[in-house]
C-alpha atoms as a PDB file:
ATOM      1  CA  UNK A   1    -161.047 145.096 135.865  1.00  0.00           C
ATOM      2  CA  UNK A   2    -161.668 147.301 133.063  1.00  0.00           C
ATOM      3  CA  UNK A   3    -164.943 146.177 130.677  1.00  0.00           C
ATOM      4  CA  UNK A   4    -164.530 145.821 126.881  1.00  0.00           C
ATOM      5  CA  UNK A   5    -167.480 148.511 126.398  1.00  0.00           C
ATOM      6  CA  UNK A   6    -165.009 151.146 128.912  1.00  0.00           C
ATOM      7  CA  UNK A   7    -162.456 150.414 126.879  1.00  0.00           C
ATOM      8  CA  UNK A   8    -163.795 151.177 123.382  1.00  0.00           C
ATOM      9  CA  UNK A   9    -165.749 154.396 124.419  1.00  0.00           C
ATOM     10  CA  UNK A  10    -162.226 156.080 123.900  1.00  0.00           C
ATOM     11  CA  UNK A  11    -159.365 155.479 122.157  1.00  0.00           C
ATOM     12  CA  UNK A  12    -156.298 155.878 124.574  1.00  0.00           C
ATOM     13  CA  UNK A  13    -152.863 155.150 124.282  1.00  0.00           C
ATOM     14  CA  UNK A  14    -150.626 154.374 127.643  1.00  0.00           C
ATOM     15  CA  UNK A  15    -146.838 154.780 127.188  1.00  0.00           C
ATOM     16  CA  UNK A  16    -143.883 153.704 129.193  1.00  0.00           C
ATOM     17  CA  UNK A  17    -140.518 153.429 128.900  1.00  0.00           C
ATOM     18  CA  UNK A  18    -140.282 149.358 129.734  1.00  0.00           C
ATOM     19  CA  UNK A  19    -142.943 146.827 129.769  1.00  0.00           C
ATOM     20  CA  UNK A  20    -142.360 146.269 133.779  1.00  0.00           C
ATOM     21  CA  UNK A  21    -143.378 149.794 134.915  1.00  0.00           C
ATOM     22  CA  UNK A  22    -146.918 148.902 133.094  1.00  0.00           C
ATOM     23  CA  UNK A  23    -147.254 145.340 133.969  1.00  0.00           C
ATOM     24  CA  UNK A  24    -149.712 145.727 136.543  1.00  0.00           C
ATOM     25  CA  UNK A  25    -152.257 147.218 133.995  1.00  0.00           C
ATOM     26  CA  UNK A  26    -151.736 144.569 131.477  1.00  0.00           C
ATOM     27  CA  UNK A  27    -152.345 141.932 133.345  1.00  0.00           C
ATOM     28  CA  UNK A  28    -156.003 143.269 134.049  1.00  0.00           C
ATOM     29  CA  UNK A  29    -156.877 144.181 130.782  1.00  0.00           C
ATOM     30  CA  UNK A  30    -154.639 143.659 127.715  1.00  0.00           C
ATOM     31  CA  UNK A  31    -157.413 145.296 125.980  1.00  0.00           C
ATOM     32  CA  UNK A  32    -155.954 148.949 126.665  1.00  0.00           C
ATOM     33  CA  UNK A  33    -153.733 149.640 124.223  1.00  0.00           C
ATOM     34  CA  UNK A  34    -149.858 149.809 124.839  1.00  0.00           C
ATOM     35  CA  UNK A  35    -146.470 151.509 123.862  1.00  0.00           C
ATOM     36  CA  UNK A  36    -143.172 150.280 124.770  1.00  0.00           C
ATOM     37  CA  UNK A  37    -141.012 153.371 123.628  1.00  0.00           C
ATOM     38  CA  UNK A  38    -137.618 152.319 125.037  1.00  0.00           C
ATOM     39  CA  UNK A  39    -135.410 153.993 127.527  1.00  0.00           C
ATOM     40  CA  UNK A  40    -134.599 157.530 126.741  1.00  0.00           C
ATOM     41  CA  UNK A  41    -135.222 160.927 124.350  1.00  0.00           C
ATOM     42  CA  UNK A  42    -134.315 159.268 120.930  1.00  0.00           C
ATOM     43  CA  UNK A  43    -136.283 156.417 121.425  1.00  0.00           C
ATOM     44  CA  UNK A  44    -139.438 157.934 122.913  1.00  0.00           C
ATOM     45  CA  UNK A  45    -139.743 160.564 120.201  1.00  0.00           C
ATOM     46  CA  UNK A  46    -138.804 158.004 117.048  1.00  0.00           C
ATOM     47  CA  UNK A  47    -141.606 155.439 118.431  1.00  0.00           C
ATOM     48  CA  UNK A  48    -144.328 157.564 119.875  1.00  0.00           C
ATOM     49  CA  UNK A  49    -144.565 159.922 116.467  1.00  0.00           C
ATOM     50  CA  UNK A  50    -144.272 157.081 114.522  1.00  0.00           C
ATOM     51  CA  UNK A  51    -147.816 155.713 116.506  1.00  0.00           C
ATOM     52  CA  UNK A  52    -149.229 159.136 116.530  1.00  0.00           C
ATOM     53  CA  UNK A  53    -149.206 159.538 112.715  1.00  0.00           C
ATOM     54  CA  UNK A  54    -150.514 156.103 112.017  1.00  0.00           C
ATOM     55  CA  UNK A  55    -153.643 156.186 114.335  1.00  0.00           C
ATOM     56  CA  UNK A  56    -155.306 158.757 116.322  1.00  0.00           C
ATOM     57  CA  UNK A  57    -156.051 158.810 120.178  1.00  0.00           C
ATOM     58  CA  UNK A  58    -158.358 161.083 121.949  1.00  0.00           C
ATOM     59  CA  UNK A  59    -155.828 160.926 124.955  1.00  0.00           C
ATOM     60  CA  UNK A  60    -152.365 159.612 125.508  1.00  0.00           C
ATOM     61  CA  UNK A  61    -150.728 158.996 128.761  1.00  0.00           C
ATOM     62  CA  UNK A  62    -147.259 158.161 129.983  1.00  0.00           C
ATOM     63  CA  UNK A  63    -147.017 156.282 133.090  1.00  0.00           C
ATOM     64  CA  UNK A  64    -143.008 155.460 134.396  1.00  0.00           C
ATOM     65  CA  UNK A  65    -140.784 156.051 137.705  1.00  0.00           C
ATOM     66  CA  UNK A  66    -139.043 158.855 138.149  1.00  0.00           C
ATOM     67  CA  UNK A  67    -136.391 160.026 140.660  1.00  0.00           C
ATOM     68  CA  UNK A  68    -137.374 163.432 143.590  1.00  0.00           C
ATOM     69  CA  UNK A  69    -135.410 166.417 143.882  1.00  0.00           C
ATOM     70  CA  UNK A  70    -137.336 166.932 146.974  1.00  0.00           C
ATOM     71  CA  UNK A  71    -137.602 165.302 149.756  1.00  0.00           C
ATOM     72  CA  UNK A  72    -141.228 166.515 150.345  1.00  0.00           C
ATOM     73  CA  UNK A  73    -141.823 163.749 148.029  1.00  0.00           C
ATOM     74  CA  UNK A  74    -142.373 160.109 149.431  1.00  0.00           C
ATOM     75  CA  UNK A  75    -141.146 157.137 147.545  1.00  0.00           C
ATOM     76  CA  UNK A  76    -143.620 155.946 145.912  1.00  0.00           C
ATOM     77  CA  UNK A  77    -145.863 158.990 145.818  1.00  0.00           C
ATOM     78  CA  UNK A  78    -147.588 159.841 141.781  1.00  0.00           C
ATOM     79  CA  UNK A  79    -147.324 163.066 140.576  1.00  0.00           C
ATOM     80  CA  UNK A  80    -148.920 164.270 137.441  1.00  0.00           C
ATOM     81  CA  UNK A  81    -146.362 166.177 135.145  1.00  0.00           C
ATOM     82  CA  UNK A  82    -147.236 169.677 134.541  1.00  0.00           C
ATOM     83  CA  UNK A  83    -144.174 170.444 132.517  1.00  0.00           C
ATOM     84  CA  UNK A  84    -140.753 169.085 131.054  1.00  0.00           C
ATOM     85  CA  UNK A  85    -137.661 170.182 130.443  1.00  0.00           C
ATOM     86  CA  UNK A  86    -134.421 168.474 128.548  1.00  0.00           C
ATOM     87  CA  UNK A  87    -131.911 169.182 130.731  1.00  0.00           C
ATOM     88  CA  UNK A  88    -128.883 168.956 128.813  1.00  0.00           C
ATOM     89  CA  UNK A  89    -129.497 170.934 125.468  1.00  0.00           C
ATOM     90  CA  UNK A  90    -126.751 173.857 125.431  1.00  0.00           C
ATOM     91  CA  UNK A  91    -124.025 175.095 126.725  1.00  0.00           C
ATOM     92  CA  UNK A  92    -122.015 173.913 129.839  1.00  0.00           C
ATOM     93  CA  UNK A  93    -118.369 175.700 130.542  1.00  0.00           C
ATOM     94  CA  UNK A  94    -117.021 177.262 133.583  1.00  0.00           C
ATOM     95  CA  UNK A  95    -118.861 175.361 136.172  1.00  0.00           C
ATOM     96  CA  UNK A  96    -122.402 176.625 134.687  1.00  0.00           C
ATOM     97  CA  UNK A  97    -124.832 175.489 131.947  1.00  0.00           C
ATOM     98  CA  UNK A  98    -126.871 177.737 129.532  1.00  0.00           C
ATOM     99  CA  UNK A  99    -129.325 176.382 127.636  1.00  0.00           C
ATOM    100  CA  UNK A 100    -130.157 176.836 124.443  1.00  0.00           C
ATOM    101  CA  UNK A 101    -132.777 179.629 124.670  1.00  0.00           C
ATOM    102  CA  UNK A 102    -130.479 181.318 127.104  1.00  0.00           C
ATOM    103  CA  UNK A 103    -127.334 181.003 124.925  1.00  0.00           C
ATOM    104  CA  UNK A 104    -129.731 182.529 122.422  1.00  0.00           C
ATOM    105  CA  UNK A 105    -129.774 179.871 119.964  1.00  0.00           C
ATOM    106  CA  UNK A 106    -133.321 178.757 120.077  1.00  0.00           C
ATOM    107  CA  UNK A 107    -136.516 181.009 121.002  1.00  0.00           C
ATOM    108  CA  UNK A 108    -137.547 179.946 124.465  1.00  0.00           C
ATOM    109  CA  UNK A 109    -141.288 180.804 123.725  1.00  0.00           C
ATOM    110  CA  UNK A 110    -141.443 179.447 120.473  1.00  0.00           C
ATOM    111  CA  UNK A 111    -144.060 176.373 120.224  1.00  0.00           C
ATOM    112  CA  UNK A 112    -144.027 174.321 121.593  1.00  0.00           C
ATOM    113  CA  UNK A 113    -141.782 175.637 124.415  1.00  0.00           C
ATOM    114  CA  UNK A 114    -143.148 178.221 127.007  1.00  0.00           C
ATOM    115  CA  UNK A 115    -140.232 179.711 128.871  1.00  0.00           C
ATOM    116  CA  UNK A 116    -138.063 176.975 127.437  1.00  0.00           C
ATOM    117  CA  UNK A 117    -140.784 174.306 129.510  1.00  0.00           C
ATOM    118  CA  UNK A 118    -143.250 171.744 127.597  1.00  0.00           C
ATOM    119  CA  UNK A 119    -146.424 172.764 129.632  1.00  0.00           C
ATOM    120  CA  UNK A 120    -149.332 170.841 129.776  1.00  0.00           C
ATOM    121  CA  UNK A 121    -152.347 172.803 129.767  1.00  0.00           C
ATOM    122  CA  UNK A 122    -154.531 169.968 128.389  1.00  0.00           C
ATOM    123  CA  UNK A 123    -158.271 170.182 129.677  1.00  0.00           C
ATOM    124  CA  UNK A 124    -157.865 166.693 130.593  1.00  0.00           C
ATOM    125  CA  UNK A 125    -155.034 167.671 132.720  1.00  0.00           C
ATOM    126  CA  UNK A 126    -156.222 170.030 134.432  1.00  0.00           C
ATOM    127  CA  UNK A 127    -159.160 168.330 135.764  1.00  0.00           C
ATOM    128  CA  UNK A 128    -156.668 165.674 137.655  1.00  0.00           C
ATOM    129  CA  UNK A 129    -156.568 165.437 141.521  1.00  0.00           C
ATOM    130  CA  UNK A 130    -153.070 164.462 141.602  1.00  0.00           C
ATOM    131  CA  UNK A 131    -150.396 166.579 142.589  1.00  0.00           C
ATOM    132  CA  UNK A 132    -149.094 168.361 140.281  1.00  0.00           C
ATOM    133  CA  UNK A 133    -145.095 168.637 139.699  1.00  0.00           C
ATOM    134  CA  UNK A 134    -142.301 170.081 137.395  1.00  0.00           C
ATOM    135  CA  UNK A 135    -139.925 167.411 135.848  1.00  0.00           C
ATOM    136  CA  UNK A 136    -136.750 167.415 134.242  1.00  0.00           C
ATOM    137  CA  UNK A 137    -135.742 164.796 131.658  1.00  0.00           C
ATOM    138  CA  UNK A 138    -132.230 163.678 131.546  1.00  0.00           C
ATOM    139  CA  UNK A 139    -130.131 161.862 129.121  1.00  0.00           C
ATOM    140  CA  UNK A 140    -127.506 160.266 131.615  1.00  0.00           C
ATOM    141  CA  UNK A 141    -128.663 159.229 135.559  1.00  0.00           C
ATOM    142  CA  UNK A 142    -125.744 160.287 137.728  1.00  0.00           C
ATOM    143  CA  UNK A 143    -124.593 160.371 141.375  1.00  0.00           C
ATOM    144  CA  UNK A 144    -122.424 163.596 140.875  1.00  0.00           C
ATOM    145  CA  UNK A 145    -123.979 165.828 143.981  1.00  0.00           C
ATOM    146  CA  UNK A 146    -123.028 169.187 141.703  1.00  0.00           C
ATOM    147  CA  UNK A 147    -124.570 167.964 138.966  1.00  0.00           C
ATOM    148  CA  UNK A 148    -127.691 167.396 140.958  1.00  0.00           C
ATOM    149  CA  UNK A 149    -127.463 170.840 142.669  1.00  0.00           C
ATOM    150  CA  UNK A 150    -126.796 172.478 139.134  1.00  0.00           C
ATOM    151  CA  UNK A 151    -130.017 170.597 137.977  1.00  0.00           C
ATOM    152  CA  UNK A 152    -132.377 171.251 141.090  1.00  0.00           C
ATOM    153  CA  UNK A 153    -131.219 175.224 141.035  1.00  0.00           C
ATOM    154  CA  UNK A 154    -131.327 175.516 137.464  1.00  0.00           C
ATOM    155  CA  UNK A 155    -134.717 174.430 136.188  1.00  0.00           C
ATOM    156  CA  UNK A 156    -136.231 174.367 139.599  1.00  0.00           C
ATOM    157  CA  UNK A 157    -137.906 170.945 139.100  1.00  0.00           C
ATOM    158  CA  UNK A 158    -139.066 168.025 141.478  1.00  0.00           C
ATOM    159  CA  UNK A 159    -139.199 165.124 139.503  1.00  0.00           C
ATOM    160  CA  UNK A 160    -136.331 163.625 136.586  1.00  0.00           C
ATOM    161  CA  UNK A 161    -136.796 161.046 134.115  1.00  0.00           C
ATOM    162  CA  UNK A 162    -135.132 160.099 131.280  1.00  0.00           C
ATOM    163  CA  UNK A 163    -138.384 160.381 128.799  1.00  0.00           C
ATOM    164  CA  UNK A 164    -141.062 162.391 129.948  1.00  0.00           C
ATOM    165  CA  UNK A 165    -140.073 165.915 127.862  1.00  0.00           C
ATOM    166  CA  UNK A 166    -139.424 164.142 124.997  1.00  0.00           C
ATOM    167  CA  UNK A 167    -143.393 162.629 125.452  1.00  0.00           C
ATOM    168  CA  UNK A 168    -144.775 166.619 126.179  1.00  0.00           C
ATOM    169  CA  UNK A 169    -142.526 167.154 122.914  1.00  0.00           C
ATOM    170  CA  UNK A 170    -144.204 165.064 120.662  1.00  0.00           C
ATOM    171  CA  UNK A 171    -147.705 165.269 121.714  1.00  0.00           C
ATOM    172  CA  UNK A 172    -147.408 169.323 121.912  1.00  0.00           C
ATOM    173  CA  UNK A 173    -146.140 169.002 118.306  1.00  0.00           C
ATOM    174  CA  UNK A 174    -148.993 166.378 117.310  1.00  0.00           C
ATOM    175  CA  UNK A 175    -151.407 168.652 119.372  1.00  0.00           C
ATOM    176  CA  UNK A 176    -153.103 165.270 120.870  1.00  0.00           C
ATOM    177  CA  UNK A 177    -154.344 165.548 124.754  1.00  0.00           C
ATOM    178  CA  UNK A 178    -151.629 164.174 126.802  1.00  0.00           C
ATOM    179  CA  UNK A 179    -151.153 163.164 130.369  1.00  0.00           C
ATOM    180  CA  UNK A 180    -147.502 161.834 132.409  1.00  0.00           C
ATOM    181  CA  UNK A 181    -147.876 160.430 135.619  1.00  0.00           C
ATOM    182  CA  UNK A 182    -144.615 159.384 138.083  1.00  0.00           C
ATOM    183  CA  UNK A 183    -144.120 157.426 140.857  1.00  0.00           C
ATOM    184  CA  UNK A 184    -141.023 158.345 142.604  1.00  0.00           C
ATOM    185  CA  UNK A 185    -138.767 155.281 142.781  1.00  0.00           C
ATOM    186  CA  UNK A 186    -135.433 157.024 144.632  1.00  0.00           C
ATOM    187  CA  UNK A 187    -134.439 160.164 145.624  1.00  0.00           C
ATOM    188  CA  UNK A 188    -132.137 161.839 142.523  1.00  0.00           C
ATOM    189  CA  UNK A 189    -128.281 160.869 142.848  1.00  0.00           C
ATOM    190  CA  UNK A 190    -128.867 158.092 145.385  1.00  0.00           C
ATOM    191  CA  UNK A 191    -127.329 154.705 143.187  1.00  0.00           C
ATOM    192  CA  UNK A 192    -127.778 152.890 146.501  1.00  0.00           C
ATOM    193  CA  UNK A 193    -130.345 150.598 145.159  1.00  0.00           C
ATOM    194  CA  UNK A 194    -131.239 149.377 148.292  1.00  0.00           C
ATOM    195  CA  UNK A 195    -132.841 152.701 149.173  1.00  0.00           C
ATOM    196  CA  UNK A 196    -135.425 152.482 146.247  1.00  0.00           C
ATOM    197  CA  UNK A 197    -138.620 150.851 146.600  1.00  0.00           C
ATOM    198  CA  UNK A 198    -139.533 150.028 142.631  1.00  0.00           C
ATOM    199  CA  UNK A 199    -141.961 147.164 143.383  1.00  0.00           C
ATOM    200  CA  UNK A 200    -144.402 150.222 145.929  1.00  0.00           C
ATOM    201  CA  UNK A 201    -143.450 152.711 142.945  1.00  0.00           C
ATOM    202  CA  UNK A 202    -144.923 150.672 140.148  1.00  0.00           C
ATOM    203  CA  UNK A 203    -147.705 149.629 142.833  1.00  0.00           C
ATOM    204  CA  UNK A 204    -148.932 152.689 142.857  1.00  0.00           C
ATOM    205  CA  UNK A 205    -148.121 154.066 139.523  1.00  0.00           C
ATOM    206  CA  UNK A 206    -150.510 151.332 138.319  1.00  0.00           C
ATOM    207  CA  UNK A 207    -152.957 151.638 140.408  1.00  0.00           C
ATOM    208  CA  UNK A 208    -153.717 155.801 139.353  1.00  0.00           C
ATOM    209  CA  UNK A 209    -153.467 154.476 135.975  1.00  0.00           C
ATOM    210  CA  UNK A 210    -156.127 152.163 136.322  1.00  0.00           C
ATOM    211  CA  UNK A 211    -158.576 154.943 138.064  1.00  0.00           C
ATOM    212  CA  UNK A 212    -156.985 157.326 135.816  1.00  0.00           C
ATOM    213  CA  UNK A 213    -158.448 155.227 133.027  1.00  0.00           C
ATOM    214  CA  UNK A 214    -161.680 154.134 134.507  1.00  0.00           C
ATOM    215  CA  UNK A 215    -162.382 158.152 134.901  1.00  0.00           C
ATOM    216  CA  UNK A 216    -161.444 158.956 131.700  1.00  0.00           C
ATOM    217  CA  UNK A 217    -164.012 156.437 129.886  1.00  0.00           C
END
């Protein structure tokens, strides 16, 4: 368990999407403190800014699930997010999607995109053991195999969640020190619930959290 001095020596701010995928943490220690954003890009960006101009963190870090692209992910495995995409900003006709920067409405390389990506090249990232991964952020979970495909060979990305480019987003833009860890939960497209393991996901989500914490203080 956390101490009170640990916790005071910085001031950081854990996001997730819904209160169960950070239970495990406060349970220890409710003195870490929290942010339920809600499920998905509006909610995430409304709530999160809305923190980030009313107090300021040295670090903030967004811990959730996440679905694999690949299978050389293990459920359960946490990957640190090196960058984001939103997936479904653009243009989609004739069986292919442009995005924005590619339909030329938007500068791919104008902050805080790079390449149309929200990188994180935090020092505090950087310094992480994890592996590292490329994520996708979706508005709508599906089990269309195409749409999957269209996704995987598109923005060549392992990991998809429904918040974590909208969190890159907003911290980029707010220029705090960021962090987004994922535990894969399922395997993308697969709606079979009985093939996802969310009680070893959050497990182990937590559990880097907690060291992820205890290093950073």
């Amino acid at each position: 368990m956390l101490s009170i001095y640990e916790i005071c020596r910085m001031n950081i701010l854990v996001v997730a999407a819904t209160y169960r995928e950070i239970e495990p943490l406060t349970a220890l220690n409710r003195n870490v403190e929290t942010l339920i954003s809600g499920v998905g890009i509006p909610s995430t960006i409304y709530h999160l800014t809305n923190k980030l101009l009313n107090k300021d963190y040295n670090i903030v870090i967004q811990a959730g699930i996440g679905g694999s692209f690949s299978n050389k992910n293990k459920i359960g495995d946490v990957l640190a997010i090196q960058s984001d995409a939103f997936t479904d900003i653009g243009v989609e006709e004739n069986k292919s999607f442009k995005s924005i920067f590619e339909s030329g409405f938007a500068d791919a390389n104008q902050f805080p995109f790079c390449n149309g990506e929200l990188v994180n090249n935090t020092e505090i990232f950087n310094t992480l053991k994890l592996k590292k991964a490329k994520a996708v952020t979706v508005n709508t979970i599906n089990n269309n195999k195409k749409k999957t495909k269209l996704l995987k060979n598109t923005f060549n990305a392992e990991v998809e969640s429904m918040e974590g480019a909208a969190f890159h987003f907003v911290c980029l833009q707010q220029h705090v020190s960021f962090i987004q860890i994922r535990a894969i939960s399922n395997m993308v497209g697969e709606r079979d619930k009985s093939k996802w393991d969310l009680k070893n996901a959050i497990g182990n989500l937590n559990e880097e959290l907690i060291n992820l914490i205890e290093t950073i203080k």
